[in-house]
PDB file of N, CA and C in Angstrom:
ATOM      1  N   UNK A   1      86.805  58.907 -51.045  1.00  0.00           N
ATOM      2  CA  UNK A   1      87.636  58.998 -49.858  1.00  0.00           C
ATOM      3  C   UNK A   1      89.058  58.584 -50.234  1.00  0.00           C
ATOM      4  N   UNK A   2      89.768  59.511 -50.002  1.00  0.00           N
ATOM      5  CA  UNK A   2      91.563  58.734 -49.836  1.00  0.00           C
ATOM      6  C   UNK A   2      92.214  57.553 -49.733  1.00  0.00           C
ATOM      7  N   UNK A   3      92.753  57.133 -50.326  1.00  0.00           N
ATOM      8  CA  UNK A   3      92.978  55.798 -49.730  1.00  0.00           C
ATOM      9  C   UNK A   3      93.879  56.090 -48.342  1.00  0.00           C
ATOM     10  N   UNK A   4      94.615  56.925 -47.625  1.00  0.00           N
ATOM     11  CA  UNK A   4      95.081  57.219 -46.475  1.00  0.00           C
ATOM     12  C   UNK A   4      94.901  58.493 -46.023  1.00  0.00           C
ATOM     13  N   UNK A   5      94.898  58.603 -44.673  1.00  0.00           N
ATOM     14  CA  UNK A   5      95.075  60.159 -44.395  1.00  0.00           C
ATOM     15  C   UNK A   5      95.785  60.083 -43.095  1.00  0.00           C
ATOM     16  N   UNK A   6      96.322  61.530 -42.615  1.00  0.00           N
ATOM     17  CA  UNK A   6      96.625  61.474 -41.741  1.00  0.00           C
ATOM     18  C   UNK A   6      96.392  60.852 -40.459  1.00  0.00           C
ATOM     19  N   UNK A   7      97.086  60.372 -39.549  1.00  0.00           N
ATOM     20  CA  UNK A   7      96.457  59.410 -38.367  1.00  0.00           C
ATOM     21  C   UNK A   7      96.107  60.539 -37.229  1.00  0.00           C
ATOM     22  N   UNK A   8      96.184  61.620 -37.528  1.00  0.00           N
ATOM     23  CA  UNK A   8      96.008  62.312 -36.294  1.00  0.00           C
ATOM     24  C   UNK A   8      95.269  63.568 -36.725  1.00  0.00           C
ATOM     25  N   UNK A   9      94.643  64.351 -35.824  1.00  0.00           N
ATOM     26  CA  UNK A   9      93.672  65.333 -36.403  1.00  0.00           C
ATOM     27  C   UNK A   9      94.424  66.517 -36.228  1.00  0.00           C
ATOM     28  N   UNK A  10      93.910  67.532 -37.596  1.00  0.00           N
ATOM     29  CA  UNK A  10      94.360  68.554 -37.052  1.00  0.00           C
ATOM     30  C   UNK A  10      93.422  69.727 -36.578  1.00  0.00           C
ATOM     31  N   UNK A  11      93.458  70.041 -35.770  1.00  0.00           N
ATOM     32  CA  UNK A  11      92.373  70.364 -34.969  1.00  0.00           C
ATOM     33  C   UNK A  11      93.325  71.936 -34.408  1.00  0.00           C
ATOM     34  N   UNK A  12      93.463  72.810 -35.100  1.00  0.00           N
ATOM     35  CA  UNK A  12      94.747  73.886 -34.720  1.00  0.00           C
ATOM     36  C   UNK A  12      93.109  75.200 -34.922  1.00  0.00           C
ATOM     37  N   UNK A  13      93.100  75.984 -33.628  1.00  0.00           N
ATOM     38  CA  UNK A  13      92.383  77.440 -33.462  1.00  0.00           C
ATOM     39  C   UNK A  13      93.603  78.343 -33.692  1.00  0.00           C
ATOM     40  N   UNK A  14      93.169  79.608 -34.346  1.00  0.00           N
ATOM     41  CA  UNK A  14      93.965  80.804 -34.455  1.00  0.00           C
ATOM     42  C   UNK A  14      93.320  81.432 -33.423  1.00  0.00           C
ATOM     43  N   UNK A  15      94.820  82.280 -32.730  1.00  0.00           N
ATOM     44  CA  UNK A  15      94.579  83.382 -31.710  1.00  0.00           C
ATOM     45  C   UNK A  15      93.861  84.844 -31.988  1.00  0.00           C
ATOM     46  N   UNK A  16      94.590  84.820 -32.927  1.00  0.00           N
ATOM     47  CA  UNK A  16      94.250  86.515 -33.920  1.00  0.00           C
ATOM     48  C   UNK A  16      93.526  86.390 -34.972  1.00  0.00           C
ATOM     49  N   UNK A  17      92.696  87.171 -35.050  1.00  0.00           N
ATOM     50  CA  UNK A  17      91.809  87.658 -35.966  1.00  0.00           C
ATOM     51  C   UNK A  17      92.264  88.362 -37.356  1.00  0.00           C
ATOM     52  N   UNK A  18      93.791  88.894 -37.015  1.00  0.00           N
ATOM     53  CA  UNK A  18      94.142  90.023 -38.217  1.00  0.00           C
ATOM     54  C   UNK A  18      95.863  89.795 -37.537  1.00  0.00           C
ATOM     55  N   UNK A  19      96.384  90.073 -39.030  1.00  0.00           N
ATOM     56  CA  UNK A  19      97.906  90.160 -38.495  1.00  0.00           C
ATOM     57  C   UNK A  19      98.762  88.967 -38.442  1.00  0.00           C
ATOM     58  N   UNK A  20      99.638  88.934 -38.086  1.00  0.00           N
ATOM     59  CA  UNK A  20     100.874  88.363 -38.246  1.00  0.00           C
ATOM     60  C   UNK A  20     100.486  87.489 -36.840  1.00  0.00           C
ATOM     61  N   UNK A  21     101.050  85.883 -37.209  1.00  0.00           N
ATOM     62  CA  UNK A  21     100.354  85.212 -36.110  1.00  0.00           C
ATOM     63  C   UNK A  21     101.699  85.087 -35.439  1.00  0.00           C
ATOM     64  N   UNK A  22     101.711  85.001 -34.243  1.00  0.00           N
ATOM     65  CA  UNK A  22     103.330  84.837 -32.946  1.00  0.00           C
ATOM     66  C   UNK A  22     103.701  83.540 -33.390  1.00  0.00           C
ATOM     67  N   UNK A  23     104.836  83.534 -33.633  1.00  0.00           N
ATOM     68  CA  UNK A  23     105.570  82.061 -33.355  1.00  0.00           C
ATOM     69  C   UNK A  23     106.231  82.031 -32.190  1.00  0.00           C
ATOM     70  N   UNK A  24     106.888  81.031 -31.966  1.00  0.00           N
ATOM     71  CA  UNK A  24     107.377  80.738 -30.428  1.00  0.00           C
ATOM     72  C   UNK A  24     107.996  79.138 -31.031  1.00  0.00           C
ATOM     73  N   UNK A  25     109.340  79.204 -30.405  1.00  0.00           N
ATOM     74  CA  UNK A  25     110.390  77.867 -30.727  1.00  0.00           C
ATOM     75  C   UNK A  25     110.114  76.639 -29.700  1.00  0.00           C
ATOM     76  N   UNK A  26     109.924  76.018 -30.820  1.00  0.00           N
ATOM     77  CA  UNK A  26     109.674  74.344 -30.286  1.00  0.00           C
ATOM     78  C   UNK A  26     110.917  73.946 -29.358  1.00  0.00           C
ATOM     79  N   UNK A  27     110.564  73.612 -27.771  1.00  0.00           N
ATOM     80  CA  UNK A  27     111.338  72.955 -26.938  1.00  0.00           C
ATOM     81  C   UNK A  27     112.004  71.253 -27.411  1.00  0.00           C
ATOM     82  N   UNK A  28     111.581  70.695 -28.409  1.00  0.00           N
ATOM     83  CA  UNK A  28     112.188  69.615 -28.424  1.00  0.00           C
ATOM     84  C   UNK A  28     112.669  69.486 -29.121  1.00  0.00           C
ATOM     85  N   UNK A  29     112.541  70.398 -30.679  1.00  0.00           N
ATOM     86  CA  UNK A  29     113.827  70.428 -32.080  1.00  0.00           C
ATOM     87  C   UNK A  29     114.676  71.683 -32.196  1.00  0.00           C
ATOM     88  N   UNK A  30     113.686  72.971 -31.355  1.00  0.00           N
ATOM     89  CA  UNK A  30     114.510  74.115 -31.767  1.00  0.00           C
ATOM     90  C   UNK A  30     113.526  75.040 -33.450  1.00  0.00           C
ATOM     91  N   UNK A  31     112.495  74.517 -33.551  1.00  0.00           N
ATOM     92  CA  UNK A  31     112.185  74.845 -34.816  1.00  0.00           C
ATOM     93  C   UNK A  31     110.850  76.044 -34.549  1.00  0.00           C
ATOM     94  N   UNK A  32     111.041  77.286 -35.310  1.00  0.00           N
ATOM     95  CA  UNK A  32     110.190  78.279 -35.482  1.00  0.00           C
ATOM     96  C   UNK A  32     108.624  77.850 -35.703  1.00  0.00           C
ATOM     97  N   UNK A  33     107.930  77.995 -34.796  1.00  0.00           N
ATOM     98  CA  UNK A  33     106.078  77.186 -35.415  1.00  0.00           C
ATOM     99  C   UNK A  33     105.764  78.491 -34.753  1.00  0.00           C
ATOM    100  N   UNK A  34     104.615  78.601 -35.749  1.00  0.00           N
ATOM    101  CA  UNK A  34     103.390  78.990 -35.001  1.00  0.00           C
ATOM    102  C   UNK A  34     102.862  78.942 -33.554  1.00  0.00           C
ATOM    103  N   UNK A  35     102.437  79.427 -32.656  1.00  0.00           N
ATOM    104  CA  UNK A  35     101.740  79.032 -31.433  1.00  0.00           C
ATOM    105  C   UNK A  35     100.373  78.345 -31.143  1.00  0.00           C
ATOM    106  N   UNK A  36      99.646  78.810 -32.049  1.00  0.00           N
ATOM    107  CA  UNK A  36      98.328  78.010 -32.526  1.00  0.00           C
ATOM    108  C   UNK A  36      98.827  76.620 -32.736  1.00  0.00           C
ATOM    109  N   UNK A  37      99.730  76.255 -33.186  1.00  0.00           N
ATOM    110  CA  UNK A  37     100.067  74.873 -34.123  1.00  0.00           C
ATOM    111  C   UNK A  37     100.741  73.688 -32.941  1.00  0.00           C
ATOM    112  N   UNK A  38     100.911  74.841 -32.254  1.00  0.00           N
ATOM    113  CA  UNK A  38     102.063  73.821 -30.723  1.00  0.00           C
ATOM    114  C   UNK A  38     101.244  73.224 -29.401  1.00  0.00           C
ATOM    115  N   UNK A  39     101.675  72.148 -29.004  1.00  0.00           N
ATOM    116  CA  UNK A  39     101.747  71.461 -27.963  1.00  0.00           C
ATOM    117  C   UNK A  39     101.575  71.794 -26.560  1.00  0.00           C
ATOM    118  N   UNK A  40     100.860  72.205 -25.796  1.00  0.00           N
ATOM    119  CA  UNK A  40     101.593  72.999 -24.511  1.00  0.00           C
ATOM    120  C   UNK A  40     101.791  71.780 -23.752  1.00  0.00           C
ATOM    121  N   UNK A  41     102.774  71.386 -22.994  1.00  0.00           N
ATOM    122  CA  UNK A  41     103.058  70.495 -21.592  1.00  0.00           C
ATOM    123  C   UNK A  41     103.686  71.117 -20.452  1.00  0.00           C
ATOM    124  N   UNK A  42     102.854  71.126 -19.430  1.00  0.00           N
ATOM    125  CA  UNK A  42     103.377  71.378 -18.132  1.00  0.00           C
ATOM    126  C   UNK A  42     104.159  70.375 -17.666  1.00  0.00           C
ATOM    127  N   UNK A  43     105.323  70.716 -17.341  1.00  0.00           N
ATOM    128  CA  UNK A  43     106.839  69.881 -16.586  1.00  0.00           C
ATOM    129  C   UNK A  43     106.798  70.774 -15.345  1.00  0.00           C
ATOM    130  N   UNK A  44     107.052  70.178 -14.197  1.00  0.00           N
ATOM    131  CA  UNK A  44     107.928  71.073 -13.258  1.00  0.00           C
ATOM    132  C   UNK A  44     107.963  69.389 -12.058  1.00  0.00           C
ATOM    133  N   UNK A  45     108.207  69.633 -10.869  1.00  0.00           N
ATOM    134  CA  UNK A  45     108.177  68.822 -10.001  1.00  0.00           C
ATOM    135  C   UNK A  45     107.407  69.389  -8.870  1.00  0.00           C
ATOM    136  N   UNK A  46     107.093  68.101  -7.927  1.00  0.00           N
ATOM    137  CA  UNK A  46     105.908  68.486  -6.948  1.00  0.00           C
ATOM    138  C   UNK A  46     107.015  68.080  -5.554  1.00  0.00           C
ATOM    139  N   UNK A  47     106.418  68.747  -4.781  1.00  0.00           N
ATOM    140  CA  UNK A  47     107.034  68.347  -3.253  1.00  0.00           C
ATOM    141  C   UNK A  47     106.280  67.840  -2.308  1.00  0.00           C
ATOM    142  N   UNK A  48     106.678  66.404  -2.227  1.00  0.00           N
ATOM    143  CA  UNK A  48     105.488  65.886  -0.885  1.00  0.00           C
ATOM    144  C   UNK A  48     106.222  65.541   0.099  1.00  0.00           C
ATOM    145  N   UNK A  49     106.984  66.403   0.617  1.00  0.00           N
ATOM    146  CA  UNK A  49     107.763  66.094   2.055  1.00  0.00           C
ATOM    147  C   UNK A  49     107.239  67.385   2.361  1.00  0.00           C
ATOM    148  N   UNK A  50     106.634  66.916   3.706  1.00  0.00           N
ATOM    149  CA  UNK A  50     106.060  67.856   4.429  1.00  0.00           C
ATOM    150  C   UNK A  50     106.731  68.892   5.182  1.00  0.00           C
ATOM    151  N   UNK A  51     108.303  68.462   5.660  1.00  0.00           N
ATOM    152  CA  UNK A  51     108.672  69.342   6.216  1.00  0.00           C
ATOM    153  C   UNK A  51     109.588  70.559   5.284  1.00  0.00           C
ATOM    154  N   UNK A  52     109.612  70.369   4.032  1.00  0.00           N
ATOM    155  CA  UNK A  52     109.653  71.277   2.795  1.00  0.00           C
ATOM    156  C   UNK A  52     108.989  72.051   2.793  1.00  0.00           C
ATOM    157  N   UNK A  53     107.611  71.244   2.720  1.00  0.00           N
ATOM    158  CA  UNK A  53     106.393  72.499   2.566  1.00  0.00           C
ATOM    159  C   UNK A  53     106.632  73.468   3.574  1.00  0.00           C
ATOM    160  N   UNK A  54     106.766  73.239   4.824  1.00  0.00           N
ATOM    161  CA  UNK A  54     106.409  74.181   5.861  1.00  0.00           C
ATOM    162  C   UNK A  54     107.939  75.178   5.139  1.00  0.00           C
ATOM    163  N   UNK A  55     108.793  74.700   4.817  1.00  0.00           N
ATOM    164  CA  UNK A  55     109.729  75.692   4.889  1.00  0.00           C
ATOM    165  C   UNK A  55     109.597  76.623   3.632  1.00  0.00           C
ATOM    166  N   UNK A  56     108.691  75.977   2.497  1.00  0.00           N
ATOM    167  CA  UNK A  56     108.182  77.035   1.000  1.00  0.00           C
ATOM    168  C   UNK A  56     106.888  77.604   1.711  1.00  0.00           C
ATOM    169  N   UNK A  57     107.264  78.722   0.569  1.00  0.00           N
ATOM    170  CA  UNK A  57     105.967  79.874   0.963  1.00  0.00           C
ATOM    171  C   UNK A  57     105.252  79.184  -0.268  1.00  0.00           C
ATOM    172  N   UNK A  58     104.100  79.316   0.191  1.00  0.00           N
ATOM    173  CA  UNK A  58     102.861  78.350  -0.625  1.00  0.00           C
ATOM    174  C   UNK A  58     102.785  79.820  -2.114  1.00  0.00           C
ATOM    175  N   UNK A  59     103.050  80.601  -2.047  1.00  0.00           N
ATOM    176  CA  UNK A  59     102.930  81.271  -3.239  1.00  0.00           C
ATOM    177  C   UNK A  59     104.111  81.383  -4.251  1.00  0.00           C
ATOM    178  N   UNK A  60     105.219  81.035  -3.702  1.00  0.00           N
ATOM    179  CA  UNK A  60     106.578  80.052  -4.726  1.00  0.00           C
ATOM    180  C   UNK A  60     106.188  79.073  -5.156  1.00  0.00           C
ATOM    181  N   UNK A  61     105.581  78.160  -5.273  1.00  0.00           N
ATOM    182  CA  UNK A  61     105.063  76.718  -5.229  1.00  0.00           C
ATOM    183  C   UNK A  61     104.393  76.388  -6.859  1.00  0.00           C
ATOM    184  N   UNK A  62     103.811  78.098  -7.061  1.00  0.00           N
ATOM    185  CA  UNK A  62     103.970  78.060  -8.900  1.00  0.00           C
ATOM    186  C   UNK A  62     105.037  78.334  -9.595  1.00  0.00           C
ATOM    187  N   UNK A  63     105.789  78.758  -8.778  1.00  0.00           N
ATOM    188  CA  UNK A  63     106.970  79.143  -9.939  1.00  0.00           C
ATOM    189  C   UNK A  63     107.619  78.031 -10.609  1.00  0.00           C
ATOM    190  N   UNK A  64     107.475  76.539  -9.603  1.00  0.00           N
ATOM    191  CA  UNK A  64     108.514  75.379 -10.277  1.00  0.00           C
ATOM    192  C   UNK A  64     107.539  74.721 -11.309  1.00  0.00           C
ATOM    193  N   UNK A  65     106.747  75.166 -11.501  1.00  0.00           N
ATOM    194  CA  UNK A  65     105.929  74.758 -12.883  1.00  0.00           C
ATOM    195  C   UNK A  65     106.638  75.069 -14.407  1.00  0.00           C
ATOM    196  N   UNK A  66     106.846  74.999 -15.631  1.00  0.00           N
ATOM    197  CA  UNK A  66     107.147  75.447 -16.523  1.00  0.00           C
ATOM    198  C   UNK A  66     106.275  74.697 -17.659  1.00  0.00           C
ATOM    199  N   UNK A  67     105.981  75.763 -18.712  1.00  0.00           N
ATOM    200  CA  UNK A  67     105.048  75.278 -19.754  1.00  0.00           C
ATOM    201  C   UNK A  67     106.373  74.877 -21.163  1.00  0.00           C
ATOM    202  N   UNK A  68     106.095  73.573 -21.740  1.00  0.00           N
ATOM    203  CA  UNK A  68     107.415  73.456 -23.017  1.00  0.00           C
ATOM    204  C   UNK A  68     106.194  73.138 -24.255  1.00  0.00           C
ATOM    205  N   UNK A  69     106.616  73.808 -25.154  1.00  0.00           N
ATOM    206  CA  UNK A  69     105.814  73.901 -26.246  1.00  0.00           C
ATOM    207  C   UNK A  69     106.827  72.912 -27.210  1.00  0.00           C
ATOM    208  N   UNK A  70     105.730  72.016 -27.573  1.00  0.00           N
ATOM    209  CA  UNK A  70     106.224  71.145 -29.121  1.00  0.00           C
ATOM    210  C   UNK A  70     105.365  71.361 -30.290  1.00  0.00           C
ATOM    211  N   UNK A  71     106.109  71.334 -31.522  1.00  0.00           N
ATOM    212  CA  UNK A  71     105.882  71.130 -32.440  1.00  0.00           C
ATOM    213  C   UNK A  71     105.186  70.065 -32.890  1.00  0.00           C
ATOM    214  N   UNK A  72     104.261  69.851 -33.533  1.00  0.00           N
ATOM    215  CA  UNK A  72     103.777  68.530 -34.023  1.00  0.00           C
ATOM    216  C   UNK A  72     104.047  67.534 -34.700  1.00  0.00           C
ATOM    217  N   UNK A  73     105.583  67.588 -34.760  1.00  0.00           N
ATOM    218  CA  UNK A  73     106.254  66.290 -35.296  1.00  0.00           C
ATOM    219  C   UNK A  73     107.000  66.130 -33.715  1.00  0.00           C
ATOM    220  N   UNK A  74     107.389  66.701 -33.485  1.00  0.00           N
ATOM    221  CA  UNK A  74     107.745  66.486 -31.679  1.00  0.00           C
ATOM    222  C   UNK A  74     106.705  65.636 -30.396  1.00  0.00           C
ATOM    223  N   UNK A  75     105.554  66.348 -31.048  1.00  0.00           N
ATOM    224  CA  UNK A  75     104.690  65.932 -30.052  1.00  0.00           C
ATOM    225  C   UNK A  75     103.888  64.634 -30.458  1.00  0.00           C
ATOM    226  N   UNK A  76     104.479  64.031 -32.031  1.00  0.00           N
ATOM    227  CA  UNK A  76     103.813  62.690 -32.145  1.00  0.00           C
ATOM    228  C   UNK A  76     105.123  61.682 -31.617  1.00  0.00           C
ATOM    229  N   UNK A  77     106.122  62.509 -31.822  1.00  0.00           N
ATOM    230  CA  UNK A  77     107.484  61.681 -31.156  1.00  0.00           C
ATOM    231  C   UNK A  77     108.006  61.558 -30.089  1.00  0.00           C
ATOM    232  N   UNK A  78     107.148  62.152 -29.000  1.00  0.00           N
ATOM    233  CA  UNK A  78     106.869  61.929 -27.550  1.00  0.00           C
ATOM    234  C   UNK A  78     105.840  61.730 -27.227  1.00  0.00           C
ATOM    235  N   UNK A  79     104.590  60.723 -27.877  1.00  0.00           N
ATOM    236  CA  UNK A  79     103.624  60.695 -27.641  1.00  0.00           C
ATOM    237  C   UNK A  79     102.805  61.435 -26.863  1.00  0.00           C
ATOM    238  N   UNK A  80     102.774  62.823 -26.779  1.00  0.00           N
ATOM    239  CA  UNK A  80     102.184  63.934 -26.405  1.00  0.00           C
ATOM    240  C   UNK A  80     100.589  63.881 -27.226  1.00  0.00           C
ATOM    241  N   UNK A  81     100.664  63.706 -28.699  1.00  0.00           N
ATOM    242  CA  UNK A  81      99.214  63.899 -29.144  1.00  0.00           C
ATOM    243  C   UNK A  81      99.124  62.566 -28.936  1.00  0.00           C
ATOM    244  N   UNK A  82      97.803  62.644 -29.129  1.00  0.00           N
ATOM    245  CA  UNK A  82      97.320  60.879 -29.613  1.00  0.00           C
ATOM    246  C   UNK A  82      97.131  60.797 -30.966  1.00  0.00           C
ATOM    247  N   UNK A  83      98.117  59.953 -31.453  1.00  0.00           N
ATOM    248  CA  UNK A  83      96.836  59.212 -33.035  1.00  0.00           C
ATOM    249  C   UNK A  83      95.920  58.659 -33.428  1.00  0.00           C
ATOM    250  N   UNK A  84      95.377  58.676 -34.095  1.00  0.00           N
ATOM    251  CA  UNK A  84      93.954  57.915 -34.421  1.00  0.00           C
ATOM    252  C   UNK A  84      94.668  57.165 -35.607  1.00  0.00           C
ATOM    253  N   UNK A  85      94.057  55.914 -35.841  1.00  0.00           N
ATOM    254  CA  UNK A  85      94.461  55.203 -36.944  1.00  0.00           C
ATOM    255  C   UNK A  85      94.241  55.921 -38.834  1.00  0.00           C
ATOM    256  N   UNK A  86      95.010  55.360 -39.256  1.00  0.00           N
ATOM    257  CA  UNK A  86      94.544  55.689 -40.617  1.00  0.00           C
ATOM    258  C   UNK A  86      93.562  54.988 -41.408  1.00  0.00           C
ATOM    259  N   UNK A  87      93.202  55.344 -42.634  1.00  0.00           N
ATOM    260  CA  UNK A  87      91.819  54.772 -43.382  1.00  0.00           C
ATOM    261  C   UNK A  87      92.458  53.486 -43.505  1.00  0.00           C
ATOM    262  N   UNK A  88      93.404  53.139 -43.628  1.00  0.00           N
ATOM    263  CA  UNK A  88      93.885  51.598 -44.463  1.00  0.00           C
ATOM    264  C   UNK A  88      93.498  50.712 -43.241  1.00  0.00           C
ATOM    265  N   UNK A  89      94.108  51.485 -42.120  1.00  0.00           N
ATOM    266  CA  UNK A  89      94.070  49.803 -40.887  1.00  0.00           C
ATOM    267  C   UNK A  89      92.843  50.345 -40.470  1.00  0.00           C
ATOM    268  N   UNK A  90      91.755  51.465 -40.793  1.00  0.00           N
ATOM    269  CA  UNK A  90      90.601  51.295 -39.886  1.00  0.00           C
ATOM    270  C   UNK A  90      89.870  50.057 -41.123  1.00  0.00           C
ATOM    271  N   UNK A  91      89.686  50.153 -42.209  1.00  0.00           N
ATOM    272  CA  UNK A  91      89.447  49.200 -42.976  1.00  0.00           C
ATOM    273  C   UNK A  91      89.720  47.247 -43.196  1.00  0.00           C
ATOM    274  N   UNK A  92      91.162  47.273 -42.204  1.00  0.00           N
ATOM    275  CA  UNK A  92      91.180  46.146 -42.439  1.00  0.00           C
ATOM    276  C   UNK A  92      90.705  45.483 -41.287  1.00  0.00           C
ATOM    277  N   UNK A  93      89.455  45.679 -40.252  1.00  0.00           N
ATOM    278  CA  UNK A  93      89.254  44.840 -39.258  1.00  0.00           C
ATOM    279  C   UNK A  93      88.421  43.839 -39.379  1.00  0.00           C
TER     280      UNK A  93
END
């Protein structure tokens, strides 16, 4: 066994079977990845004033959703993934 490994898993499914895989640009550096390899987080805001609601049509109400894709050095630097410890500190307990 290693004496270290990564603290976090990589755990990445491919979409395609054949072909050239889509990339799509990381929202938090700007950097070309893969889509398989990225982060998805839903951002948008919610409305709990009621007299809002009555004035939105309940089928606008998805649009203020937006999906931001990170990269996986992004998404350990917004604690988006979780880490798991490495071999050294699971060893020293």
């Amino acid at each position: 066994m290693p004496i270290s490994e990564a603290p976090y898993k990589r755990s990445y499914h491919h979409g395609m079977s054949r072909g050239r895989e889509t990339s799509v640009v990381c929202d938090g550096c700007g950097r070309q990845v893969p889509r398989y390899k990225t982060f998805p987080v839903r951002r948008g805001m919610r409305i709990n004033d009621p007299v809002i609601m009555q004035q939105v049509d309940r089928r606008m109400i998805h649009m203020m959703q937006k999906i931001l894709r990170y990269c996986p050095s992004c998404a350990r630097f917004r604690h988006i993934s979780q880490p798991g410890k490495s071999v050294r500190k699971k060893g020293m307990r």
